[in-house]
Each structure stands twice: as structure tokens, then as C-alpha cells.
Protein backbone atom coordinates (compact mmCIF):
# COMPACT_ATOMS: atom_id res chain seq x y z
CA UNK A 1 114.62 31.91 207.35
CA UNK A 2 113.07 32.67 203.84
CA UNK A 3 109.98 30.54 204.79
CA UNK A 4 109.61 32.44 208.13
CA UNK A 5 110.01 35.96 205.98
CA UNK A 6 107.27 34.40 203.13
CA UNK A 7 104.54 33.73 205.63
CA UNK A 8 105.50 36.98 207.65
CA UNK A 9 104.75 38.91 204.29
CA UNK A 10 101.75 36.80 203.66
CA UNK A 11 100.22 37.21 207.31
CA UNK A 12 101.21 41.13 207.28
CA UNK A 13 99.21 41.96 204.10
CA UNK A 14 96.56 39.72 205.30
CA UNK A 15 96.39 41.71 208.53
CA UNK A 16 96.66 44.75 206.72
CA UNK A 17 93.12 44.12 205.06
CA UNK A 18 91.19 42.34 207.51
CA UNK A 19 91.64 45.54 210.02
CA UNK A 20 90.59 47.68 207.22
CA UNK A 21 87.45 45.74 207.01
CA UNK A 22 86.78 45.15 210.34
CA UNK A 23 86.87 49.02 210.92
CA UNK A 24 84.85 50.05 208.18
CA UNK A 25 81.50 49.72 209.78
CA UNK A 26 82.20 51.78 212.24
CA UNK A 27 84.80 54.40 210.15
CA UNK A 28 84.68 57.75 210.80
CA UNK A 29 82.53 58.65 214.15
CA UNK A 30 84.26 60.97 216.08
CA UNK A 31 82.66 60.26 219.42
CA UNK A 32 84.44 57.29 221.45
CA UNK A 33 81.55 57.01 224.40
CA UNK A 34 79.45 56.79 221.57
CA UNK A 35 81.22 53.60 220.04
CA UNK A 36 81.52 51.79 222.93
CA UNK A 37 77.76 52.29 223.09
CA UNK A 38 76.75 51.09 220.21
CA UNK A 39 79.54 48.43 219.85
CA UNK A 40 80.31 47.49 223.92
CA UNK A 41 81.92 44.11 223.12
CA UNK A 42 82.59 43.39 219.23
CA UNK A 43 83.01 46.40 217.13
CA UNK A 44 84.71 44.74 214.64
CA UNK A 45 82.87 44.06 211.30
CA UNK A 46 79.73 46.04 211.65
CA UNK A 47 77.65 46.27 209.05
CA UNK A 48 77.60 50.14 208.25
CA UNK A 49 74.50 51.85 209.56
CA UNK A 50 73.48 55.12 209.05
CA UNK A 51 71.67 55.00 212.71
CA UNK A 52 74.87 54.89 213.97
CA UNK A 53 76.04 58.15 213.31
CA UNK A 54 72.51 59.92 213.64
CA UNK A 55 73.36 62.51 216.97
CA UNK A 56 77.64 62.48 216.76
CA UNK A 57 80.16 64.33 215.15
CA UNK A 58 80.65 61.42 212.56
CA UNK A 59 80.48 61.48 208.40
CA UNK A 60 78.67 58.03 206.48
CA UNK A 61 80.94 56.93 204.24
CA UNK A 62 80.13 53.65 202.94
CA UNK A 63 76.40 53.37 202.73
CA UNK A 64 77.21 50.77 199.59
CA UNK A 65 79.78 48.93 201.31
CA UNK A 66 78.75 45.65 203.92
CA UNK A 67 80.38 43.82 206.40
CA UNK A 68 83.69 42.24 205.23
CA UNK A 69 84.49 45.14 202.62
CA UNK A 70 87.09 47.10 202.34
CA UNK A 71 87.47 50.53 202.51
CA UNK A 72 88.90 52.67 199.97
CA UNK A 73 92.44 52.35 201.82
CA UNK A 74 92.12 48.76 202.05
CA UNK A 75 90.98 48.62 198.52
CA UNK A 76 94.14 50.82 197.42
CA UNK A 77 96.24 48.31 198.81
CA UNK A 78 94.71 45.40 197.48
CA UNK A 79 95.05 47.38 193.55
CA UNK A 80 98.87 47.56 194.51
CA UNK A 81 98.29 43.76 195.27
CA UNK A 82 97.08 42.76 191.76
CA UNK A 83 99.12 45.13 189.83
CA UNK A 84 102.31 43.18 191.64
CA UNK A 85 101.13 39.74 190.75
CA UNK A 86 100.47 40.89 187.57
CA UNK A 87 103.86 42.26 186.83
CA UNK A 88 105.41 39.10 188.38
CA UNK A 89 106.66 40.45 191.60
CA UNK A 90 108.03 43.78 189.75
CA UNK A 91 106.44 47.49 190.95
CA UNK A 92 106.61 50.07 188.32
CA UNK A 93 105.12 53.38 189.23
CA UNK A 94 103.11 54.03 185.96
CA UNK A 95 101.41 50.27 186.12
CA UNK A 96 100.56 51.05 189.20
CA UNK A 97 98.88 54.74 188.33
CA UNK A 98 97.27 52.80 185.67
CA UNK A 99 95.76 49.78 188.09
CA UNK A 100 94.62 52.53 190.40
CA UNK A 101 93.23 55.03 188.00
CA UNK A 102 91.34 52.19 186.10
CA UNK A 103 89.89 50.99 189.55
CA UNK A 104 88.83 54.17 191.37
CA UNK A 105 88.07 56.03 187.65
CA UNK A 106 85.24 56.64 185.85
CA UNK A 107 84.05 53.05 184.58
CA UNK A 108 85.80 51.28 187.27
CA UNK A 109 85.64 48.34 189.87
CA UNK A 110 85.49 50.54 192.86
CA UNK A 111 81.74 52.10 193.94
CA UNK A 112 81.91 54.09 197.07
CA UNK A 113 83.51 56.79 198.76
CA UNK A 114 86.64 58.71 197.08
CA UNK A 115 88.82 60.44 199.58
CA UNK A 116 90.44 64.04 198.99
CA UNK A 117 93.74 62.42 197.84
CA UNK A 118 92.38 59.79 195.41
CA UNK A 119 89.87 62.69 193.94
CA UNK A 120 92.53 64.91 193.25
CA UNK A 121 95.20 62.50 192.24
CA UNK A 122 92.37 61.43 189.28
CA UNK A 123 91.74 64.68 188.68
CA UNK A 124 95.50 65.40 187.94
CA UNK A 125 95.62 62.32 185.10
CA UNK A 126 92.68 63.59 183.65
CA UNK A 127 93.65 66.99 183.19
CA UNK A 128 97.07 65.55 181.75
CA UNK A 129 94.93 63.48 179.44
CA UNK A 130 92.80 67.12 178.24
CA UNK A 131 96.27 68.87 177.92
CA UNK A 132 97.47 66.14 175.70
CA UNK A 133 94.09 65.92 173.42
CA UNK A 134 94.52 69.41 173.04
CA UNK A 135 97.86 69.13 171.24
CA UNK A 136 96.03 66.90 168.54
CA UNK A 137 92.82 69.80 168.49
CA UNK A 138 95.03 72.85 167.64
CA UNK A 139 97.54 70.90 165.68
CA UNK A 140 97.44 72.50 162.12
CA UNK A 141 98.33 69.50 160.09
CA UNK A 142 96.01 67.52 157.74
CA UNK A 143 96.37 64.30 159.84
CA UNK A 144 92.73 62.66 160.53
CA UNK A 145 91.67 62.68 164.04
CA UNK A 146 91.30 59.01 164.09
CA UNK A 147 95.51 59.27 163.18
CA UNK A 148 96.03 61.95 166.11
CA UNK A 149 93.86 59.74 168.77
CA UNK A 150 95.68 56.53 167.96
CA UNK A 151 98.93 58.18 167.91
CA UNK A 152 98.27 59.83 171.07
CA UNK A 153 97.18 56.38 173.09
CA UNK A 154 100.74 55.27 172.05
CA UNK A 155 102.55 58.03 172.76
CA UNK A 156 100.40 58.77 176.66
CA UNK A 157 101.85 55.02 177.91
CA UNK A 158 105.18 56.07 176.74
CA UNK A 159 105.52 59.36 178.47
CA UNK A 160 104.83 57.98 182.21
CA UNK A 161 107.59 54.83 181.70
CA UNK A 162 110.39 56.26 179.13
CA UNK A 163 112.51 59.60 178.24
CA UNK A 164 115.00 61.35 175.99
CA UNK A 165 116.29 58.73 173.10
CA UNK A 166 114.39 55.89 174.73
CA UNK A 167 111.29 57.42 174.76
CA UNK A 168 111.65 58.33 171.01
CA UNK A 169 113.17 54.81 169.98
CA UNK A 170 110.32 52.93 171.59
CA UNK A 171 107.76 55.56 170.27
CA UNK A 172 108.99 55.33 167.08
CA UNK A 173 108.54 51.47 166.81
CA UNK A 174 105.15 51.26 168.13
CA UNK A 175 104.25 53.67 165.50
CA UNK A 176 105.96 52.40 162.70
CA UNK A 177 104.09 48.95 163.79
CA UNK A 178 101.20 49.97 163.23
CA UNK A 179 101.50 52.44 160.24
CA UNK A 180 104.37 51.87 157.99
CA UNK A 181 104.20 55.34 156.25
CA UNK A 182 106.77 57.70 156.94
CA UNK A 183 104.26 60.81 156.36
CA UNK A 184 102.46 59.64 159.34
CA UNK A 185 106.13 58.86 161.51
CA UNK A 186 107.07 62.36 161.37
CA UNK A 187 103.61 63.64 162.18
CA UNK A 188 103.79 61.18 164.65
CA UNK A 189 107.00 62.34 166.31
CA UNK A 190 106.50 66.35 166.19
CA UNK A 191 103.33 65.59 167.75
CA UNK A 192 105.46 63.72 170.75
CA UNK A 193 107.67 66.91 170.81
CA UNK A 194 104.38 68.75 171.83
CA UNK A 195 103.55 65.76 174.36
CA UNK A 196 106.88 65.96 176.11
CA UNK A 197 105.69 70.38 177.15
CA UNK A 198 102.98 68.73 178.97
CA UNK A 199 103.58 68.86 182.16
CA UNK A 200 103.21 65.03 183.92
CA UNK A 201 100.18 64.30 186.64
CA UNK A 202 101.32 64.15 189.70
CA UNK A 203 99.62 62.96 193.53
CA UNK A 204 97.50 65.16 195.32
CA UNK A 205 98.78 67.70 197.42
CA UNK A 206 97.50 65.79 200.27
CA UNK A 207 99.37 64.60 203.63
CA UNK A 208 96.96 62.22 204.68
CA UNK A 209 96.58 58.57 205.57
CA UNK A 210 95.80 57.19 202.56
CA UNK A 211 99.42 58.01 201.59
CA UNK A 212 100.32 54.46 203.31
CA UNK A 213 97.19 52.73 202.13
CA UNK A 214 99.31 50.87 199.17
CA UNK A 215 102.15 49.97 201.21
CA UNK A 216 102.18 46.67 202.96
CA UNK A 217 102.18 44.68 200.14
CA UNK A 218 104.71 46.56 198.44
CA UNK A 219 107.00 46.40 201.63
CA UNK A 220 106.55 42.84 201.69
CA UNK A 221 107.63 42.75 197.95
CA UNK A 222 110.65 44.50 198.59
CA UNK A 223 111.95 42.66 201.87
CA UNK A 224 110.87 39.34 200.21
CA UNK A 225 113.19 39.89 197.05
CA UNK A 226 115.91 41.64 199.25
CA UNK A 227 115.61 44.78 198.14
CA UNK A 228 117.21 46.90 200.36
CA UNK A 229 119.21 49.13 198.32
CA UNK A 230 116.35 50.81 196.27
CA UNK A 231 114.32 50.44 199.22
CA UNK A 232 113.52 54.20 200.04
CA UNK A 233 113.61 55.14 196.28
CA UNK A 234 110.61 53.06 195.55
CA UNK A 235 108.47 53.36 198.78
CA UNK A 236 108.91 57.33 198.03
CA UNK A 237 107.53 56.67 194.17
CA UNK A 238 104.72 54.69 195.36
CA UNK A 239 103.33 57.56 197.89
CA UNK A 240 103.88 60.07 195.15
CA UNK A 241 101.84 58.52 192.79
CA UNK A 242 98.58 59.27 194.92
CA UNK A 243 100.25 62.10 197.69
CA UNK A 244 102.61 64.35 196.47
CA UNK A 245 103.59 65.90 199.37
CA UNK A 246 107.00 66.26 201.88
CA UNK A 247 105.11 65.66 204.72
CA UNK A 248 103.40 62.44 202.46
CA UNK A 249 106.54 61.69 201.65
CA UNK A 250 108.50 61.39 204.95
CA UNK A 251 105.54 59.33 206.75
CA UNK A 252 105.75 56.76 203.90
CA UNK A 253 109.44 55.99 204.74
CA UNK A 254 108.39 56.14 208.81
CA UNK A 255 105.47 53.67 207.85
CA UNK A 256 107.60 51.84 205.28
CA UNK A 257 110.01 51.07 207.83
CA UNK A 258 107.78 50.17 210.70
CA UNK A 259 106.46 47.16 208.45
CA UNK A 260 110.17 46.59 207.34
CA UNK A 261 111.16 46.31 210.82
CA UNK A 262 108.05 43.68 211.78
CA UNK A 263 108.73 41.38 208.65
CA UNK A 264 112.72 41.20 209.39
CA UNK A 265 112.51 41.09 213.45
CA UNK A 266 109.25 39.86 214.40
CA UNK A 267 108.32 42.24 217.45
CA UNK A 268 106.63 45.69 218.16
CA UNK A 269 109.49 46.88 219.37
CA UNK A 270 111.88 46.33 216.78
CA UNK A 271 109.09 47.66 214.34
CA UNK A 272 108.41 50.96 216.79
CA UNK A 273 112.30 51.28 216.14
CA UNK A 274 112.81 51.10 213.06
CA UNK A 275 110.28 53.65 212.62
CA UNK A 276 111.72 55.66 214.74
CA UNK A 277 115.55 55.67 213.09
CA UNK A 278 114.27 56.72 209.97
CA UNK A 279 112.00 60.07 211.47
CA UNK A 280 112.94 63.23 211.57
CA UNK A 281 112.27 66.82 212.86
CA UNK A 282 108.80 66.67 214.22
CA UNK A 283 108.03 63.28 213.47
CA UNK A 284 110.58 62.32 215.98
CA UNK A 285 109.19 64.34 219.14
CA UNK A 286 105.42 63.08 218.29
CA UNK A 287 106.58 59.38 218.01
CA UNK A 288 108.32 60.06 221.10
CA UNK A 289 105.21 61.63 223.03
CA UNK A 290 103.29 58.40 221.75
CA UNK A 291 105.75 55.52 223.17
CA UNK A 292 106.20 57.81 226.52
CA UNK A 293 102.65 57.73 226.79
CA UNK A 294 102.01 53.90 227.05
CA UNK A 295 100.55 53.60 230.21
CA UNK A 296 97.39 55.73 228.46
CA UNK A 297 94.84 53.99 226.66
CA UNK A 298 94.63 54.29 223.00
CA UNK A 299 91.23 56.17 223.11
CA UNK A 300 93.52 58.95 225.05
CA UNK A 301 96.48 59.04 223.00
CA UNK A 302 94.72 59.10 219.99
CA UNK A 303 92.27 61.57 221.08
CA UNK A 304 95.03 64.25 222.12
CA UNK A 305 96.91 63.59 218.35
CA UNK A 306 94.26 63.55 216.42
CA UNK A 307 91.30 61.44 215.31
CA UNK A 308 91.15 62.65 211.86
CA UNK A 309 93.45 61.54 208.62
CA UNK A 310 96.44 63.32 208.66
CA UNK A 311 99.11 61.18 209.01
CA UNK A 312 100.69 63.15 211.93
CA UNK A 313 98.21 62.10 213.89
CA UNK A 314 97.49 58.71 212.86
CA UNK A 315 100.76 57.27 212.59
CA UNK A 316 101.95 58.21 216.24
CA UNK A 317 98.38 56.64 217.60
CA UNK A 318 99.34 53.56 215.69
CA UNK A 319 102.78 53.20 217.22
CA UNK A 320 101.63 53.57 220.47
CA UNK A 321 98.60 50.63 219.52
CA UNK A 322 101.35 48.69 218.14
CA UNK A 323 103.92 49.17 221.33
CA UNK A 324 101.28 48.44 223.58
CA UNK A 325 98.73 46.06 222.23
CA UNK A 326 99.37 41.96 223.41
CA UNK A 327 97.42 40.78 220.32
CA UNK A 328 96.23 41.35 216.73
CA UNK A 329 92.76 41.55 217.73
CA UNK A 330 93.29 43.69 221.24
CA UNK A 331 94.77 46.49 218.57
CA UNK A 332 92.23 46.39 216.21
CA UNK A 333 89.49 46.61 218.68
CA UNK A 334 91.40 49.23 220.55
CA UNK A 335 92.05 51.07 216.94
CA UNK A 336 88.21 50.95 216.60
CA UNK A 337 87.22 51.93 219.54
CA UNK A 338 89.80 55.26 219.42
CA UNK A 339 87.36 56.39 216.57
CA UNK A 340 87.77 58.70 213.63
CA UNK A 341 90.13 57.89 210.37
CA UNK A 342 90.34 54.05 211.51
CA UNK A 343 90.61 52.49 208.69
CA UNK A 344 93.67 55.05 207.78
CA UNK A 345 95.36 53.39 210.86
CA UNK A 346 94.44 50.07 210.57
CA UNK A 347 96.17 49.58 207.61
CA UNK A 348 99.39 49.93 209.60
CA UNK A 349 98.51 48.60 212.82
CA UNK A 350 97.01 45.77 210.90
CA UNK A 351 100.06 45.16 209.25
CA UNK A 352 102.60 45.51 211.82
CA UNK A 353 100.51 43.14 214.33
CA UNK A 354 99.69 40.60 211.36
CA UNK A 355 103.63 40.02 210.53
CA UNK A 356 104.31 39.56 214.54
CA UNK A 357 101.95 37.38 215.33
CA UNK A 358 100.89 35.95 212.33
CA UNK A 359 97.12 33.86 212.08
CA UNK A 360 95.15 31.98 214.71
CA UNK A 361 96.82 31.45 218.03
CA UNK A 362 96.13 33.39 221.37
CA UNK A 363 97.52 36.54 219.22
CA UNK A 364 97.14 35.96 215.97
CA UNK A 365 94.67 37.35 213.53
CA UNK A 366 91.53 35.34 214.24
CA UNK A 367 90.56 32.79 211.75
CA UNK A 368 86.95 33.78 212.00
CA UNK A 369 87.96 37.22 211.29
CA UNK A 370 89.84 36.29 208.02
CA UNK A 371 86.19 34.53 206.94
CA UNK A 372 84.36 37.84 207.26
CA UNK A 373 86.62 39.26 204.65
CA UNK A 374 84.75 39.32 201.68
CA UNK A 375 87.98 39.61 199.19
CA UNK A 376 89.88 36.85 200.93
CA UNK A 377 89.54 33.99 198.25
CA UNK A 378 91.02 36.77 195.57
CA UNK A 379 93.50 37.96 198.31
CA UNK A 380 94.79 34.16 198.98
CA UNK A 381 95.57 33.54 195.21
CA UNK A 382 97.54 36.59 194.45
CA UNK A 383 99.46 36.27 198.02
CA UNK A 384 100.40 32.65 196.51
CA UNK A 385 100.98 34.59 193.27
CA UNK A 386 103.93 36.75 194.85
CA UNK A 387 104.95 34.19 197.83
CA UNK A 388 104.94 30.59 197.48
């Protein structure tokens, strides 16, 4: 049974990404005759084309991007990938604000398109960063700057993981560490008083899809190590970090679930359930109004919830592409084909389908779809990392 859940965790991550990818060509065109135009048979992996959205409601995203990329969701998950290999299978929220600030910030891996919610949510650490270098600019002591700037990337770290007596004990050593002079240890500690006013960043106020991007292989984490118990606690500190909103909030746990519900049962309907026992108020009637609606084609259902990114309409389109679909590549195509945010939803749909019906087969994510990814070698080493 643990075997079964490993490769189920491998396989939904795996599926996660390559629907990412294989939407990103064609992300963001809000005109579905017009897809099945351009793409009649195989719109997976096309290469992003500005021709394609000449005419069409539609925005180019990813002019830098080529076939077998992710997009930025897809590349949010994978950052919540590495930063749990690196921590040995352990999620902390402020390693993982760090991993994701250091990719999408200034200087970082990522080049291409930054969405509303990862804009703003770097915009929030940055402005805690000015509000914190401003306690060392109006500080009146006669500390050197050099003194306040090293202090302060000692005491910044701190703040996001530690508080009250532990924050000051742990402070206290790393300064002491480095400067053995008790002059410099008080300085250093009134100036942490100041820190601790500071208000800490927080997510964008943003209810959007890429709220779920990091998810699947967190979830798999978490149901891999048994961790049912702190579960909802952690899945809600993950969506914080990048959407800080209720509505953010309570579609992460639907979402959350959904995946929990593929890795531990192994069908779409045990996954459409187990979204569905966790949802409340609204999110219950428009899940509803997606299963009832089965016997409409994606395109349809998606077209009367929404095409864009919030997540009340993408995550209803993707139950009913998950209820319905027979295969992992009959939902992707159908995800693509229903236009708009795709990539938003294909992170879930690609999920959920992955851990059902795993790689190759009739159903299963094709192999020669797994080739086209162009992170898959990197992807394949930390997914032995976490689960073999």
C-alpha cells in the first residue's frame, strides 16, 4: 500500500506539470472556435505564437517561453518541489517564501510573465525589507552601517521562522557568533525591538488560480508522511504565503482535498468527493452545478463559469473535467480546448488525473508527453529525492 501511495504521489506531481506545459502554448485565448482552429487535433505543447492570438480576445504571455516549459504556475509548483527536497521532506512556510522570492525576484531563475498574485506578493517582501532598512537609517546610535546591515540580515531570517523568547535566544546567538562585543549585542537587540513593529509581508490580496499552483507536491508530501492531523493547517500556510485571501484560502483546502482524495482512493469520484465534503457556502452550489452538468462538454461548462483565473471559476470547470474525462490526456486536451486561464486548471486536473491513472497505458499520462517536458530530468531526481 505505501508503494501504491509513492508512485501515486510521484505520477500526480508529474501530471501536475506536464498539463501545465502542454497548455502553455496555447494559455490564455479566450476564443474556443478559435482554438480548435488553429489546434483541430493536438493542442497540446504548442510552441507559443504570437499569430495565434492576432484577431481574439486573448493576452501573449510567454513570448520567452517554448514548447515543454512551464508556466509560471507550473514553475511555482516545481519551487515548492525543490524547496521540499531540500529541506528533506519538511515544508516550512518562510523556506518556502524564500525559494519563491529568490526564483520569481529580481536576479532570479524565472524570466517571463509575473501574474497579479506573484507581483504583489514580491512587492509585499520588499516593502517589509524597506521598512526594516529604515529602522537602521533613522536609528540615532553611532553603530556603522556595515554593523546595522549585517545585523539586520540576521535578524530578517529570524523574524519570518521564530517569536517572543525564541526569537531573542536564537538572535542573540547568531549575533554573539559573529561579534563577541557586548556594545554591539545590545545595539543589536534594541534594534530587533524596532524589527518586531514591522509589520510581516503577507500574500497578495488575490483569489486567483495561482493560489493552488504550489500544491500537488506539497499534498503528496503530506499524504506520503501521513500527515493528516496538521493537514489543513499547512495547506492554509502554503496559499497564504502567495494569496492572502478567504476566498484563496477556502479553495486551497477544496483543491487540497481533491488531490488528497485521488492519492488515497484512486478515482475521480472519490477525488470530486472529497472536494466536495470539505466546501462550503457557495463553493458547494457551484461544485454542484458543475457535476450536475456532466452531460455538457467542458468548452460549455467552463464557458458559463468562467474562463478567466479566479478560482471560482476554474476549480468547478476542473471538477467537472475530472468527473467526466476517461483519460489523462482526454482532460488535458479538453482543458485546452475550454480556453482561457488553462494552465491555472491544469495544475489540478493534471494532478488529480495523473494520481488515477498514473503513466503510459490507455489512460495514463503519455510517455511522449512526459519527453516534451523540458524540466523532467530535474523533476525525476527531486521526485526520487522525496519518494523512493
Amino acid at each position: 500500500m505505501a508503494e501504491a501511495i509513492q508512485n501515486r504521489c510521484k505520477n500526480m506531481i508529474l501530471g501536475a506539470l506536464v498539463a501545465d506545459a502542454a497548455a502553455m502554448g496555447l494559455h490564455w485565448i479566450y476564443d474556443q472556435s478559435h482554438i480548435r482552429k488553429i489546434a483541430p487535433d493536438v493542442p497540446e505543447f504548442s510552441a507559443p505564437d504570437p499569430k495565434n492570438y492576432e484577431g481574439v480576445m486573448g493576452f501573449f504571455a510567454h513570448p520567452n517561453r517554448t514548447a515543454g516549459a512551464q508556466s509560471q504556475y507550473g514553475e511555482q509548483a516545481v519551487v515548492m518541489l525543490r524547496t521540499l527536497a531540500a529541506s528533506g521532506g519538511h515544508f516550512e512556510e518562510a523556506a518556502f517564501a524564500d525559494a519563491f522570492q529568490a526564483h520569481f525576484g529580481y536576479g532570479g531563475g524565472y524570466v517571463g510573465y509575473i501574474d497579479h498574485a506573484t507581483r504583489a506578493t514580491l512587492d509585499n517582501m520588499r516593502h517589509f525589507e524597506d521598512a526594516a532598512m529604515a529602522c537602521i537609517e533613522t536609528d540615532p546610535s553611532d553603530a556603522p552601517a556595515r554593523i546595522g546591515k549585517s545585523v539586520l540580515g540576521k535578524a530578517l531570517p529570524l523574524l519570518m521562522r521564530h517569536s517572543g523568547t525564541a526569537l531573542n535566544q536564537e538572535f542573540e546567538e547568531q549575533i554573539r557568533a559573529t561579534y563577541d562585543d557586548d556594545a554591539i549585542v545590545t545595539y543589536a537587540m534594541l534594534l530587533l525591538d524596532k524589527l518586531k513593529k514591522v509589520p510581516l509581508p503577507t500574500g497578495a490580496h488575490d483569489l486567483q488560480l495561482p493560489a493552488i499552483a504550489k500544491l500537488p507536491p506539497l499534498v503528496a508530501l503530506l499524504v506520503s508522511r501521513n500527515q493528516n492531523a496538521a493537514f489543513d493547517g499547512i495547506v492554509a500556510s502554503a496559499v497564504k504565503t502567495t494569496n492572502d485571501h478567504p476566498t484563496a484560502a477556502h479553495y486551497g483546502l477544496i483543491s487540497a482535498h481533491m488531490i488528497r482524495g485521488a492519492l488515497t482512493y484512486g478515482t475521480s469520484a472519490d477525488a470530486v468527493r472529497a472536494a466536495r465534503s470539505i466546501a462550503q457556502g457557495e463553493a458547494v452550489t457551484l461544485l454542484d452545478k458543475a457535476i450536475a452538468m456532466r452531460d455538457e462538454s467542458c468548452e460549455n461548462v467552463t464557458q458559463q463559469f468562467g474562463m478567466a483565473c479566479d478560482l471560482p471559476f476554474g476549480v468547478p470547470s476542473a471538477a467537472h473535467n475530472i468527473a467526466t474525462a476517461p483519460s489523462f490526456s482526454d482532460a488535458i486536451r479538453r482543458n485546452i480546448y475550454a480556453g482561457g486561464d488553462t494552465c491555472g486548471r491544469a495544475i489540478l486536473v493534471g494532478a488529480v488525473m495523473g494520481a488515477i491513472y498514473g503513466c503510459g497505458g490507455a489512460q495514463g499520462i503519455p510517455a511522449e508527453w512526459v519527453a516534451h517536458l523540458e524540466k523532467r530530468t530535474e523533476v525525476s531526481n527531486l521526485l526520487k529525492v522525496l519518494f523512493e
